[in-house]
PDB file of N, CA and C in Angstrom:
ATOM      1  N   UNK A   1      98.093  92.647 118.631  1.00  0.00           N
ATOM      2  CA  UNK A   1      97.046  93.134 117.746  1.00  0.00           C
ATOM      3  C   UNK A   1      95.691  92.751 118.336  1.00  0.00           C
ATOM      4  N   UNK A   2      94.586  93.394 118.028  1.00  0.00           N
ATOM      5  CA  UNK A   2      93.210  93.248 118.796  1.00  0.00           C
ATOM      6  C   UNK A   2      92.583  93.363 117.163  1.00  0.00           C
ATOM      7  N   UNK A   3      92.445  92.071 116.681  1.00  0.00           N
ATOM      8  CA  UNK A   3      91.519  92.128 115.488  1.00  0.00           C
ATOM      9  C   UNK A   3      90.009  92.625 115.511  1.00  0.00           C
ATOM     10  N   UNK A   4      89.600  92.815 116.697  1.00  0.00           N
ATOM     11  CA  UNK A   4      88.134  93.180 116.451  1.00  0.00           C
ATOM     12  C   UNK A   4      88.248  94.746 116.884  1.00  0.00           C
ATOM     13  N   UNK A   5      89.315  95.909 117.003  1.00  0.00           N
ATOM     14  CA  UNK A   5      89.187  96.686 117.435  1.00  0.00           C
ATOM     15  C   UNK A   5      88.452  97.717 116.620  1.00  0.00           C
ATOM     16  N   UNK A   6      87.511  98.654 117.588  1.00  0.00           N
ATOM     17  CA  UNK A   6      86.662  99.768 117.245  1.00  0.00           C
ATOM     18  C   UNK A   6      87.723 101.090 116.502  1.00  0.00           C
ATOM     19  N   UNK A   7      88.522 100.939 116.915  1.00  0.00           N
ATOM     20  CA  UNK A   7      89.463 101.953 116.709  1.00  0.00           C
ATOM     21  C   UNK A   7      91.105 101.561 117.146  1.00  0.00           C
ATOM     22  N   UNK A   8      91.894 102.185 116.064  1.00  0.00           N
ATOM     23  CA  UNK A   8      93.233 102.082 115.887  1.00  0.00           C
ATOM     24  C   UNK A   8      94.025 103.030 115.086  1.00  0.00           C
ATOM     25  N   UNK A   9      95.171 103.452 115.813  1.00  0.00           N
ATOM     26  CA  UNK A   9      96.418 104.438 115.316  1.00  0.00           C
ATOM     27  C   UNK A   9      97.758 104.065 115.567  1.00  0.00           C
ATOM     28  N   UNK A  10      98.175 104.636 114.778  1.00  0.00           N
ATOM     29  CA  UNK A  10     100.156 104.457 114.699  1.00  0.00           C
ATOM     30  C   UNK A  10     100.390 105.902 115.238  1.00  0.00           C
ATOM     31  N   UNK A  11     101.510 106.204 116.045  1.00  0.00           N
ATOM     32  CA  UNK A  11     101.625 106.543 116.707  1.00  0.00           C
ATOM     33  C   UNK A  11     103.364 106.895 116.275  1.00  0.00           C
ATOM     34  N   UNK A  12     104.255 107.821 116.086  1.00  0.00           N
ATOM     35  CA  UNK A  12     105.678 107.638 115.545  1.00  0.00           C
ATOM     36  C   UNK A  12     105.979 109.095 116.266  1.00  0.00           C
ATOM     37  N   UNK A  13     107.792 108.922 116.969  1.00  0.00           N
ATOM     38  CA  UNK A  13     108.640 109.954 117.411  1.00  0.00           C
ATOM     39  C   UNK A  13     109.591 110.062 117.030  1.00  0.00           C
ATOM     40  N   UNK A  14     109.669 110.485 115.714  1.00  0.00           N
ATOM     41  CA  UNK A  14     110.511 110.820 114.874  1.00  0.00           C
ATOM     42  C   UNK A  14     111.965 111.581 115.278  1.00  0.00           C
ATOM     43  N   UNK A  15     111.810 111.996 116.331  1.00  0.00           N
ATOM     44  CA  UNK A  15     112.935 112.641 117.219  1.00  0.00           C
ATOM     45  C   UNK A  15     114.094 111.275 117.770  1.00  0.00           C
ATOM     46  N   UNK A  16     113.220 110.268 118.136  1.00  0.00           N
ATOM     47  CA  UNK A  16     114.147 109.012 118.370  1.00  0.00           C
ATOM     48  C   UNK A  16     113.530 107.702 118.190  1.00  0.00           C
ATOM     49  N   UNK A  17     112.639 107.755 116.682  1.00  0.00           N
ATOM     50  CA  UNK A  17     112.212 106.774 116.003  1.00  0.00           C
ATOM     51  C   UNK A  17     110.710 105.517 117.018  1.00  0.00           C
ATOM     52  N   UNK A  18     110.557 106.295 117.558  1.00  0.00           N
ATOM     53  CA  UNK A  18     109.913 104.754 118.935  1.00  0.00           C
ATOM     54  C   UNK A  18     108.227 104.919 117.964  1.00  0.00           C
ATOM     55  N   UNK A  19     107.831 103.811 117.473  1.00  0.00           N
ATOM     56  CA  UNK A  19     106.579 104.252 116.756  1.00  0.00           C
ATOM     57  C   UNK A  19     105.690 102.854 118.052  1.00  0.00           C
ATOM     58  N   UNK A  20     104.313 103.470 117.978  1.00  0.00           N
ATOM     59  CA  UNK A  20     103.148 102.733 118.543  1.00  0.00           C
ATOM     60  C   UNK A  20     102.338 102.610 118.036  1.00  0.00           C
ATOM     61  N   UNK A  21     101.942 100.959 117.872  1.00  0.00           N
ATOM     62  CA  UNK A  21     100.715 101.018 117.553  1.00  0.00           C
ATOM     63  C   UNK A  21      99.238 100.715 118.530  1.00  0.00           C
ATOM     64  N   UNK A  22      98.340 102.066 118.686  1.00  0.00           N
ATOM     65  CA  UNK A  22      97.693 101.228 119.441  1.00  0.00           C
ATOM     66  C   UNK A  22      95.990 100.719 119.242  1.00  0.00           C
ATOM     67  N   UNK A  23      95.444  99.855 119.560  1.00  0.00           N
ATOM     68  CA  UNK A  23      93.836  98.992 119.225  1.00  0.00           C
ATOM     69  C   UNK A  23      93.176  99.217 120.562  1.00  0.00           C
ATOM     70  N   UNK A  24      91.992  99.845 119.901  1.00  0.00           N
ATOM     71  CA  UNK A  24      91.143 100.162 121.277  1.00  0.00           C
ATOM     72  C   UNK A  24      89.653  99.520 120.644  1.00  0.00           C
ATOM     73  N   UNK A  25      89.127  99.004 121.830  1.00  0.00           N
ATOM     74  CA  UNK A  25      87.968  98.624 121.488  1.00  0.00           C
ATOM     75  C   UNK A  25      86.709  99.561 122.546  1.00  0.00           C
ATOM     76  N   UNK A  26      86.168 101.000 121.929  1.00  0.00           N
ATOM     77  CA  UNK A  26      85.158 102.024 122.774  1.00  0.00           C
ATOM     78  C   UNK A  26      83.564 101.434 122.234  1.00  0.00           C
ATOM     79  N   UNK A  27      83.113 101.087 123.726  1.00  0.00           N
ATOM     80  CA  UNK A  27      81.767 101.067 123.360  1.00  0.00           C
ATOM     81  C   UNK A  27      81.025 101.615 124.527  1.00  0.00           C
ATOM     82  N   UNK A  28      80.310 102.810 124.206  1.00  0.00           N
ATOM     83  CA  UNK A  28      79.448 103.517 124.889  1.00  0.00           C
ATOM     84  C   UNK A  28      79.883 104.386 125.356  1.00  0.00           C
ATOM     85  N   UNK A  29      81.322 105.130 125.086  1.00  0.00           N
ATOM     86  CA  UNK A  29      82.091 106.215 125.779  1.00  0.00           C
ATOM     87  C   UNK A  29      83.411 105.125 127.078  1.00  0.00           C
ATOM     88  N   UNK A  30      83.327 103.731 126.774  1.00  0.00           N
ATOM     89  CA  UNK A  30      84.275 103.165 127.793  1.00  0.00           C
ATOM     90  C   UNK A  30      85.237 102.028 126.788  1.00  0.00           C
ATOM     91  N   UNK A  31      86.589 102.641 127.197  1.00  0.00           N
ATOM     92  CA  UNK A  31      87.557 101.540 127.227  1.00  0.00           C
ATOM     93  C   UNK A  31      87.477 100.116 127.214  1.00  0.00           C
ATOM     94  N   UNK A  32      86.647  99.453 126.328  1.00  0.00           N
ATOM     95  CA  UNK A  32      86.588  98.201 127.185  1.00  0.00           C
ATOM     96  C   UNK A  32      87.774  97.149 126.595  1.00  0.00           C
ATOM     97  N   UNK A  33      88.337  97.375 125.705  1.00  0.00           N
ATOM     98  CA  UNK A  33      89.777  96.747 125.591  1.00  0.00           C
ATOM     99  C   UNK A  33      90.770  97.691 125.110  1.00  0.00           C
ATOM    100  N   UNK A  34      92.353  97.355 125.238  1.00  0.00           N
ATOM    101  CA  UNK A  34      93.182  98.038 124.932  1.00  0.00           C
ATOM    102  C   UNK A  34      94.593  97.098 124.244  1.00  0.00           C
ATOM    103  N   UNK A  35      94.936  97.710 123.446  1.00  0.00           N
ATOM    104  CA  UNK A  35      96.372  96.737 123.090  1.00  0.00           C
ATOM    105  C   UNK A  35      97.290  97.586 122.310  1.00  0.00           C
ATOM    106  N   UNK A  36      98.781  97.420 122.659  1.00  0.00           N
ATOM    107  CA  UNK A  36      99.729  98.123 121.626  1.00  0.00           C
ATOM    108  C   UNK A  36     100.568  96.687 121.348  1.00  0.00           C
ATOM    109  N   UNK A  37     101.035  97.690 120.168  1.00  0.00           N
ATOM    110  CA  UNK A  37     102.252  97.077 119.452  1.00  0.00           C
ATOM    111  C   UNK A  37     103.332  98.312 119.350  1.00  0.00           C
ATOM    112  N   UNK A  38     104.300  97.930 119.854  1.00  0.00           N
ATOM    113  CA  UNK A  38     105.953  99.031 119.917  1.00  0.00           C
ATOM    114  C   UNK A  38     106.953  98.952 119.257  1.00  0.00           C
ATOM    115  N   UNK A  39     107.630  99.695 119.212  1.00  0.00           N
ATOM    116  CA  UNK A  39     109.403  99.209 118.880  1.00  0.00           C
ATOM    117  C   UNK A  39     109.476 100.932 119.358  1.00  0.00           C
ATOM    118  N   UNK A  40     110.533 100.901 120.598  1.00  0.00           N
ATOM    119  CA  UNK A  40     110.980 102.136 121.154  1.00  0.00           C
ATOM    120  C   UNK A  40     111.324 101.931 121.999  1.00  0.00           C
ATOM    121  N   UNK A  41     112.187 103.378 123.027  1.00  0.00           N
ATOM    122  CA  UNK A  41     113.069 103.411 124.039  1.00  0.00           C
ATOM    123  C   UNK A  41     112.327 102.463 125.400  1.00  0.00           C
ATOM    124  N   UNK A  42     112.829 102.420 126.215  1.00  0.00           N
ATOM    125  CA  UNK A  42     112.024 101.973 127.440  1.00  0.00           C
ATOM    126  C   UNK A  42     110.911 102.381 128.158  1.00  0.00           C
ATOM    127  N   UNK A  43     111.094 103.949 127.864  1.00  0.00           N
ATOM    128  CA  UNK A  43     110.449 104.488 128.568  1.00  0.00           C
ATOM    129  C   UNK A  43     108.878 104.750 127.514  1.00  0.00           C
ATOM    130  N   UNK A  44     108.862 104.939 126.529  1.00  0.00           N
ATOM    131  CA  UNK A  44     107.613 104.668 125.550  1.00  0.00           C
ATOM    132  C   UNK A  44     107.380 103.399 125.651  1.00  0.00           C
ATOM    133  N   UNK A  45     108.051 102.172 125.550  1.00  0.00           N
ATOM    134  CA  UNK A  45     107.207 101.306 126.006  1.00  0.00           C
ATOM    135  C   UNK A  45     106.761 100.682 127.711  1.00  0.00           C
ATOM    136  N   UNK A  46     107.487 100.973 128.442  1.00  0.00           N
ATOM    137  CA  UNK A  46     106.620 101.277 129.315  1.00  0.00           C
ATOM    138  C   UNK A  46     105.568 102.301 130.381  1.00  0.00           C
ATOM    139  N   UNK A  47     105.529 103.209 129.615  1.00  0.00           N
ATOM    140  CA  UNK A  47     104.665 104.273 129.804  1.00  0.00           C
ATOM    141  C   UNK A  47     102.954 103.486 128.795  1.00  0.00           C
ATOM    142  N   UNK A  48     103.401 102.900 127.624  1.00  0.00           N
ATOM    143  CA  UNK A  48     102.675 102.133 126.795  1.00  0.00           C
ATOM    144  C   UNK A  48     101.751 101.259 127.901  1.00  0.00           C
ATOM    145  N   UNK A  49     102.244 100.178 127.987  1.00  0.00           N
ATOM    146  CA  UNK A  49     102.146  99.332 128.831  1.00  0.00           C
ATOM    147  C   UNK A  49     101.542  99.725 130.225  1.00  0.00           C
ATOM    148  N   UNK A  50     101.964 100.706 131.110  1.00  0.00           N
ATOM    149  CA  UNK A  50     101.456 101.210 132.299  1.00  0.00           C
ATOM    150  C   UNK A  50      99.748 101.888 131.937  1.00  0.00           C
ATOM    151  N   UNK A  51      99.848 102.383 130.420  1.00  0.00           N
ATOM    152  CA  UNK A  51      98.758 102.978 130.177  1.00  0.00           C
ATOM    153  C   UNK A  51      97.692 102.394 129.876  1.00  0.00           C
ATOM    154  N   UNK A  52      98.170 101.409 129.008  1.00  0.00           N
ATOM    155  CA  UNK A  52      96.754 100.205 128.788  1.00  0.00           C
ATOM    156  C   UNK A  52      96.333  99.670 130.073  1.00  0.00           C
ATOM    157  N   UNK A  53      97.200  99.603 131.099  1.00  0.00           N
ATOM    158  CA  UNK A  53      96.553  99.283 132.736  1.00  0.00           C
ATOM    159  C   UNK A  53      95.784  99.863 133.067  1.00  0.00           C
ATOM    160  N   UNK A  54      96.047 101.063 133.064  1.00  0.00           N
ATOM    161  CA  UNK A  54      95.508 102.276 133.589  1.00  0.00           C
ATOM    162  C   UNK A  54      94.039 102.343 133.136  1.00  0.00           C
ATOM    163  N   UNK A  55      93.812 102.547 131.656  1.00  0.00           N
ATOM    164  CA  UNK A  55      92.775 103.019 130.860  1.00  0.00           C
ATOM    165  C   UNK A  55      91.846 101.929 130.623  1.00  0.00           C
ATOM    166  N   UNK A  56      91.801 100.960 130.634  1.00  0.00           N
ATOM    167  CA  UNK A  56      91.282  99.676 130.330  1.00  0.00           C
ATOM    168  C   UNK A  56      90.199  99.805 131.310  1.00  0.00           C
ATOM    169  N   UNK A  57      88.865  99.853 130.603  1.00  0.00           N
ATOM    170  CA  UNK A  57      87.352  99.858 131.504  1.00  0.00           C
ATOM    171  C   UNK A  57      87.007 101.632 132.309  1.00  0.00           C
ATOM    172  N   UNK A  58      87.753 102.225 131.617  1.00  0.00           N
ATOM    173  CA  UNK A  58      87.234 103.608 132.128  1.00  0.00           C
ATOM    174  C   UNK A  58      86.747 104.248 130.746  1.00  0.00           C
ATOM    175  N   UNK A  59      86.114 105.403 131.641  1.00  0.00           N
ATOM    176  CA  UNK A  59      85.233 106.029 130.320  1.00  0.00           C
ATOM    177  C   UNK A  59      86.658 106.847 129.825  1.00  0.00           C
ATOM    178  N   UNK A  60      86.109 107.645 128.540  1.00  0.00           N
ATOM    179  CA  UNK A  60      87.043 108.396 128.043  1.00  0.00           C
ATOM    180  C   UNK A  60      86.801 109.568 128.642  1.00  0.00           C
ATOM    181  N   UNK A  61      86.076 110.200 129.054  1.00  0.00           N
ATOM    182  CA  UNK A  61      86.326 111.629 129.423  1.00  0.00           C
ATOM    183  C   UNK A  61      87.225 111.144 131.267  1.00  0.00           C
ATOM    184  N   UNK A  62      87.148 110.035 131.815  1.00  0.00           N
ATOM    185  CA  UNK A  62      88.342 110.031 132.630  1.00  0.00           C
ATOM    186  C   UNK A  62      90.096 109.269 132.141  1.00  0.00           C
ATOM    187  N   UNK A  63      90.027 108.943 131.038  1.00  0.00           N
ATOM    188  CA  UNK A  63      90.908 108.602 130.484  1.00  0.00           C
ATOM    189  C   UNK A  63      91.274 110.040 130.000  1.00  0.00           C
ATOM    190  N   UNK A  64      90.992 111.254 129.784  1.00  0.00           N
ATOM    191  CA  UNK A  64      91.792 112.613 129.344  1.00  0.00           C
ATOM    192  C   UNK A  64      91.727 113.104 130.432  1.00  0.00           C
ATOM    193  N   UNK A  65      91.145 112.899 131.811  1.00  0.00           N
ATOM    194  CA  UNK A  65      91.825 113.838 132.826  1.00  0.00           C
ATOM    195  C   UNK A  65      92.892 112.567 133.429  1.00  0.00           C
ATOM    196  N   UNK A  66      92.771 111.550 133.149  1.00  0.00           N
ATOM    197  CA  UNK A  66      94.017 110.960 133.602  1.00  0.00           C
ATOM    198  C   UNK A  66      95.303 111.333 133.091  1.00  0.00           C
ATOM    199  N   UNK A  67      95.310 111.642 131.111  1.00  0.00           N
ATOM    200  CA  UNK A  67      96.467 112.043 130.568  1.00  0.00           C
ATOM    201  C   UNK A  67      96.858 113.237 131.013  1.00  0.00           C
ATOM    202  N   UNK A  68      96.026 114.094 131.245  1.00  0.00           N
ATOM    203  CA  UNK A  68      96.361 115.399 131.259  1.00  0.00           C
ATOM    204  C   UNK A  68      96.734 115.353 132.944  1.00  0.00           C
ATOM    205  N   UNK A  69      96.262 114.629 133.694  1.00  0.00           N
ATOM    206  CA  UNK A  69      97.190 114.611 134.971  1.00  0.00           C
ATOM    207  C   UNK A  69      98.865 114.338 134.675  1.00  0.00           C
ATOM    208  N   UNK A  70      98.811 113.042 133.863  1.00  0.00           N
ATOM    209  CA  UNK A  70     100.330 112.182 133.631  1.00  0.00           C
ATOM    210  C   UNK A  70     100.829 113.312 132.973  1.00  0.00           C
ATOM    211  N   UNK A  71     100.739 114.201 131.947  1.00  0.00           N
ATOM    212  CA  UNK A  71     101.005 115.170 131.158  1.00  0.00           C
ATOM    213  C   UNK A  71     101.479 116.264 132.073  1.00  0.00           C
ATOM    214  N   UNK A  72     101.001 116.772 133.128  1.00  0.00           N
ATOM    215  CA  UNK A  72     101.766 117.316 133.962  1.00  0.00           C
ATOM    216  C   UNK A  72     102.380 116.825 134.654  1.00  0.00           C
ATOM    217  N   UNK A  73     102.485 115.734 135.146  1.00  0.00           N
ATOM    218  CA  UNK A  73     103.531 115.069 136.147  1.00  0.00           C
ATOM    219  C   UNK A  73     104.856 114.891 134.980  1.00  0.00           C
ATOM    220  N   UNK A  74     104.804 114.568 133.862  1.00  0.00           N
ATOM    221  CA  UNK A  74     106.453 114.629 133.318  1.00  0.00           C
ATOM    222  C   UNK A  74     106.624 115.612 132.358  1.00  0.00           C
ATOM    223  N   UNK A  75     106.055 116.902 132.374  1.00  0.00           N
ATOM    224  CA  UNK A  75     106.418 118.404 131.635  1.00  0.00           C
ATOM    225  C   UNK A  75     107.050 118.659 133.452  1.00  0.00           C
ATOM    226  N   UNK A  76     106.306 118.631 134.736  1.00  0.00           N
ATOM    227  CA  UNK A  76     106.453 119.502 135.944  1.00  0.00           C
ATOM    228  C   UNK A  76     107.285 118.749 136.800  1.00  0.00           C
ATOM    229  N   UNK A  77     106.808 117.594 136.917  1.00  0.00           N
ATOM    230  CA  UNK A  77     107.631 116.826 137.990  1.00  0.00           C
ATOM    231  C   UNK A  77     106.768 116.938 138.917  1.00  0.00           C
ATOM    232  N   UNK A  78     105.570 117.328 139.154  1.00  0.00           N
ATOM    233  CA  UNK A  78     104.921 117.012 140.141  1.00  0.00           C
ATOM    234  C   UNK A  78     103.750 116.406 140.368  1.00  0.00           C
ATOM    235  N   UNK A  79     103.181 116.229 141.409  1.00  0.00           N
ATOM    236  CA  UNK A  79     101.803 115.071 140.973  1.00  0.00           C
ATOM    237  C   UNK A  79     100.933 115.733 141.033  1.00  0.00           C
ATOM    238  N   UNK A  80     100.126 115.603 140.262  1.00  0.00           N
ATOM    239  CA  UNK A  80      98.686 116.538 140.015  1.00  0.00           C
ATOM    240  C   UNK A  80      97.717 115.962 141.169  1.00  0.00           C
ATOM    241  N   UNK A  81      96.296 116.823 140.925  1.00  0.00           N
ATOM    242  CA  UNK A  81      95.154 116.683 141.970  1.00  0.00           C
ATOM    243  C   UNK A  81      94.522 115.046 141.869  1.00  0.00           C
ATOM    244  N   UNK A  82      94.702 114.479 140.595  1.00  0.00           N
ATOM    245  CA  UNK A  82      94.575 112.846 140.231  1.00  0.00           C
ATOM    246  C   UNK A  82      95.635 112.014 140.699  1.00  0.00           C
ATOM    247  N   UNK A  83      95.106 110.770 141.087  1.00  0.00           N
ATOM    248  CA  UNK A  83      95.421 109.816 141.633  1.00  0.00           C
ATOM    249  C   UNK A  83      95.931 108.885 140.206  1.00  0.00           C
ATOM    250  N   UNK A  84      97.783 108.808 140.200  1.00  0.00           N
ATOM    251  CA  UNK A  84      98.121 107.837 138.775  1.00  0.00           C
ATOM    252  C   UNK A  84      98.331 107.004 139.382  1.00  0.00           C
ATOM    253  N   UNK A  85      98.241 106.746 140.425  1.00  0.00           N
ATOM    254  CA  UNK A  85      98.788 105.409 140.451  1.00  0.00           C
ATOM    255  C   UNK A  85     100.447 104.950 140.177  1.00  0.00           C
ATOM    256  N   UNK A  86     100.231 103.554 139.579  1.00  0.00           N
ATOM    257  CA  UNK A  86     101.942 103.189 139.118  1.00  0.00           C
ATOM    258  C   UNK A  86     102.456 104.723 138.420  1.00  0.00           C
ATOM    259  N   UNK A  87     101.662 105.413 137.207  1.00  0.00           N
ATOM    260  CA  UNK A  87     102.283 106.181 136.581  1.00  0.00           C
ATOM    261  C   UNK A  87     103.084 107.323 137.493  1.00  0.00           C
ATOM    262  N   UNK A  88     103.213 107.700 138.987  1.00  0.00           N
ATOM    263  CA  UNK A  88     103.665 108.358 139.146  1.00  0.00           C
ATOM    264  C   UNK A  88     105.315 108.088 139.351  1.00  0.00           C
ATOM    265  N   UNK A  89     105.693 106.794 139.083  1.00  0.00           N
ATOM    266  CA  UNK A  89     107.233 106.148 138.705  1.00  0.00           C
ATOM    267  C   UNK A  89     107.918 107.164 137.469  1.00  0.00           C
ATOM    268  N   UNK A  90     107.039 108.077 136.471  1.00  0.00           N
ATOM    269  CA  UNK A  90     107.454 108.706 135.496  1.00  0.00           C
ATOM    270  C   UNK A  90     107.759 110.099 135.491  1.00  0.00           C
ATOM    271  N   UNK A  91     107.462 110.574 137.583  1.00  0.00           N
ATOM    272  CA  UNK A  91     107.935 112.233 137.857  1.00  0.00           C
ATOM    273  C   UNK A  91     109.143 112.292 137.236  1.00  0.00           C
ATOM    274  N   UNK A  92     110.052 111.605 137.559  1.00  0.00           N
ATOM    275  CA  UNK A  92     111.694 112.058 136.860  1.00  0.00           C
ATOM    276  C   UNK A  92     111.572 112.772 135.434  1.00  0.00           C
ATOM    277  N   UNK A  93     111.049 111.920 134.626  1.00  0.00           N
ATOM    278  CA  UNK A  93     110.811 112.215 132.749  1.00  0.00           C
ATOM    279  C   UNK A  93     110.735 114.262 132.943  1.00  0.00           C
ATOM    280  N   UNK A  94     110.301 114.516 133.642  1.00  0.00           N
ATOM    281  CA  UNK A  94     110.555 116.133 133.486  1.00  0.00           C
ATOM    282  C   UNK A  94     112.200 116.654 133.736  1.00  0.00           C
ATOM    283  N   UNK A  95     112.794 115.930 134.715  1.00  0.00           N
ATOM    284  CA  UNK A  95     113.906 116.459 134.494  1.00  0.00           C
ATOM    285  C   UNK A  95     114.652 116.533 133.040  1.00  0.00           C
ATOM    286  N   UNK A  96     114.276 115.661 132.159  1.00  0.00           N
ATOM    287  CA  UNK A  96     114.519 114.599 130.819  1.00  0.00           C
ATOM    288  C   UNK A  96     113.635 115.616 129.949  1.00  0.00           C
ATOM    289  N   UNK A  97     113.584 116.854 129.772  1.00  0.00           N
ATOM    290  CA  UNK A  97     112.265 117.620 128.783  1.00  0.00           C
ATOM    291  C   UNK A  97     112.378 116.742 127.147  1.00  0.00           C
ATOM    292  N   UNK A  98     113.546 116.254 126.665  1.00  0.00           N
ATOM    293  CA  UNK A  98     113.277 115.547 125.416  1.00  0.00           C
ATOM    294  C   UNK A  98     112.704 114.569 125.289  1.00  0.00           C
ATOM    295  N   UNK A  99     112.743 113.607 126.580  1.00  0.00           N
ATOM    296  CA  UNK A  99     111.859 112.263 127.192  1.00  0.00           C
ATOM    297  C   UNK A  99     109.902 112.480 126.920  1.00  0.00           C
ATOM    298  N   UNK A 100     109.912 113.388 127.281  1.00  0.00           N
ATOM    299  CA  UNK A 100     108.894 113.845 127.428  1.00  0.00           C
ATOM    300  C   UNK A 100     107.809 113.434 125.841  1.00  0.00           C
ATOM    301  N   UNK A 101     108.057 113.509 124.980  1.00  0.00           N
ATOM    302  CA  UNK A 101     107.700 112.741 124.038  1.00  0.00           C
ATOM    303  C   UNK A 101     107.236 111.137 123.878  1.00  0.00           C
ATOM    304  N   UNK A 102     108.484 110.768 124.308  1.00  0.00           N
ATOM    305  CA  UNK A 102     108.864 109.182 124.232  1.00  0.00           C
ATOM    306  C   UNK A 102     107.935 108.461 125.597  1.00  0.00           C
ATOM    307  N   UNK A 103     107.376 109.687 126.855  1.00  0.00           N
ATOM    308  CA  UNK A 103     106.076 109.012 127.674  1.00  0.00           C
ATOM    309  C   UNK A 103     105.104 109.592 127.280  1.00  0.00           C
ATOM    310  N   UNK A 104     104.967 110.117 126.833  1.00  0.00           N
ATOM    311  CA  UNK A 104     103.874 110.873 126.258  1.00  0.00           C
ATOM    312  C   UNK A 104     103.143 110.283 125.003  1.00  0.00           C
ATOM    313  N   UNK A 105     103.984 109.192 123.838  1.00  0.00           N
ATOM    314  CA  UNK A 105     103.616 109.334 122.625  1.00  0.00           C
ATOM    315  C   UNK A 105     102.313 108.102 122.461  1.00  0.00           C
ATOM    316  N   UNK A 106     102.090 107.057 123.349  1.00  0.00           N
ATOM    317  CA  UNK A 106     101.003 106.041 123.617  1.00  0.00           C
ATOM    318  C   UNK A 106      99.070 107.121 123.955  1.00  0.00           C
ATOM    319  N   UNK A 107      99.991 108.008 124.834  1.00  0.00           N
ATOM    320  CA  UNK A 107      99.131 108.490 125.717  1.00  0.00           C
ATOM    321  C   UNK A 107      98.389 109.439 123.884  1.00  0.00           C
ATOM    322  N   UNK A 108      99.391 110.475 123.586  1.00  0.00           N
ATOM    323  CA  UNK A 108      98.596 110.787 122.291  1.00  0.00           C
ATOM    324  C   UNK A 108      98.030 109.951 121.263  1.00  0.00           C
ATOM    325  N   UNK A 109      98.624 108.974 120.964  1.00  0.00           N
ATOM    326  CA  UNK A 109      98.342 108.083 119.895  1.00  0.00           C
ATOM    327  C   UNK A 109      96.757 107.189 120.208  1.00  0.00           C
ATOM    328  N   UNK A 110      96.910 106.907 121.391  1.00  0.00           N
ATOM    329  CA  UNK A 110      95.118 106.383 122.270  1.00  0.00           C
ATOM    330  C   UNK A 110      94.024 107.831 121.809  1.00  0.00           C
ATOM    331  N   UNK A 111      94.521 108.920 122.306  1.00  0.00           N
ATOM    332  CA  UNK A 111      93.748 110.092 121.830  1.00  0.00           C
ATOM    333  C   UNK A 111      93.543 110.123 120.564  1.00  0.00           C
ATOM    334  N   UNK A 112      94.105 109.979 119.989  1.00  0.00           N
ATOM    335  CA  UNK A 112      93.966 110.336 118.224  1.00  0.00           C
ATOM    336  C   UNK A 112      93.071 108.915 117.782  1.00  0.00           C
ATOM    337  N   UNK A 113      93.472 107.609 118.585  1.00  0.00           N
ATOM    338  CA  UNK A 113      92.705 106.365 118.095  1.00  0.00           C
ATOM    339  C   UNK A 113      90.937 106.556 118.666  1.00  0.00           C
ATOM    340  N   UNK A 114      90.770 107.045 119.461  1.00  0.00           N
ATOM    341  CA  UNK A 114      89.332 106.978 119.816  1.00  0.00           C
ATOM    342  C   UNK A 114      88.370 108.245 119.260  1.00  0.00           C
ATOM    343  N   UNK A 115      89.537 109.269 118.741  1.00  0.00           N
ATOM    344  CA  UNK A 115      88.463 110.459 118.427  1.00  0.00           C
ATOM    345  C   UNK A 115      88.573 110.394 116.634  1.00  0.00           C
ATOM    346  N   UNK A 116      89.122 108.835 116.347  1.00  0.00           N
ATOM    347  CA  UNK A 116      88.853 108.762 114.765  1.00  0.00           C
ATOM    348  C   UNK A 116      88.380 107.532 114.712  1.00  0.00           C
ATOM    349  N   UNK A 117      87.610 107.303 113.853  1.00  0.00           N
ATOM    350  CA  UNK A 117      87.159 105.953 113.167  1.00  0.00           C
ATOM    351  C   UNK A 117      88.746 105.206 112.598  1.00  0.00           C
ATOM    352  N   UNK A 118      88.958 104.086 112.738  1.00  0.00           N
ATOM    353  CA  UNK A 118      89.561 103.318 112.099  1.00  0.00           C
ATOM    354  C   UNK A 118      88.997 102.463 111.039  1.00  0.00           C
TER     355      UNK A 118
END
């Protein structure tokens, strides 16, 4: 938990129960802290986990071309024109199209936490 966070959402995949919670702290258009709380498959929580790495001290408008890179790398299986880094350990998840949720659901739930007031 990040008690002083600017913003926070729950996050749930009702398809195979994995809910997230995640605490962001945005000031000035940048990431400057990040934290979840989980209960889910492996792969939501560490897609979770890889993401708060990732996003932590970047602005948000490169935190949505980062998702939307990761977002095609496990709908396609392939690596986009962005540089993920660790996240490209998650090409397989496309072979997996139901997976696709369960890495995906941190990455929406951060989106939905910064473009609402908590």
């Amino acid at each position: 938990v990040l008690p002083h966070a600017t913003h926070q959402q729950l996050g749930h995949n009702p398809l195979c129960g994995d809910k997230v919670m995640v605490y962001v702290v945005v000031r000035e258009e940048i990431i400057e802290e990040i934290r979840f709380a989980g209960d889910g498959c492996a792969i939501s929580i560490a897609s979770a986990s890889l993401m708060t790495e990732m996003v932590k001290g970047k602005k948000i408008t490169d935190v949505e071309k980062l998702f939307d890179g990761f977002h095609h790398l496990v709908t396609e299986g392939k690596e986009p024109q962005i540089d993920l880094g660790k996240l490209t350990i998650f090409s397989g998840v496309a072979e997996f199209p139901i997976r696709v949720k369960c890495a995906t659901l941190a990455w929406h739930t951060l989106k939905s936490a910064y473009t609402c007031r908590s």
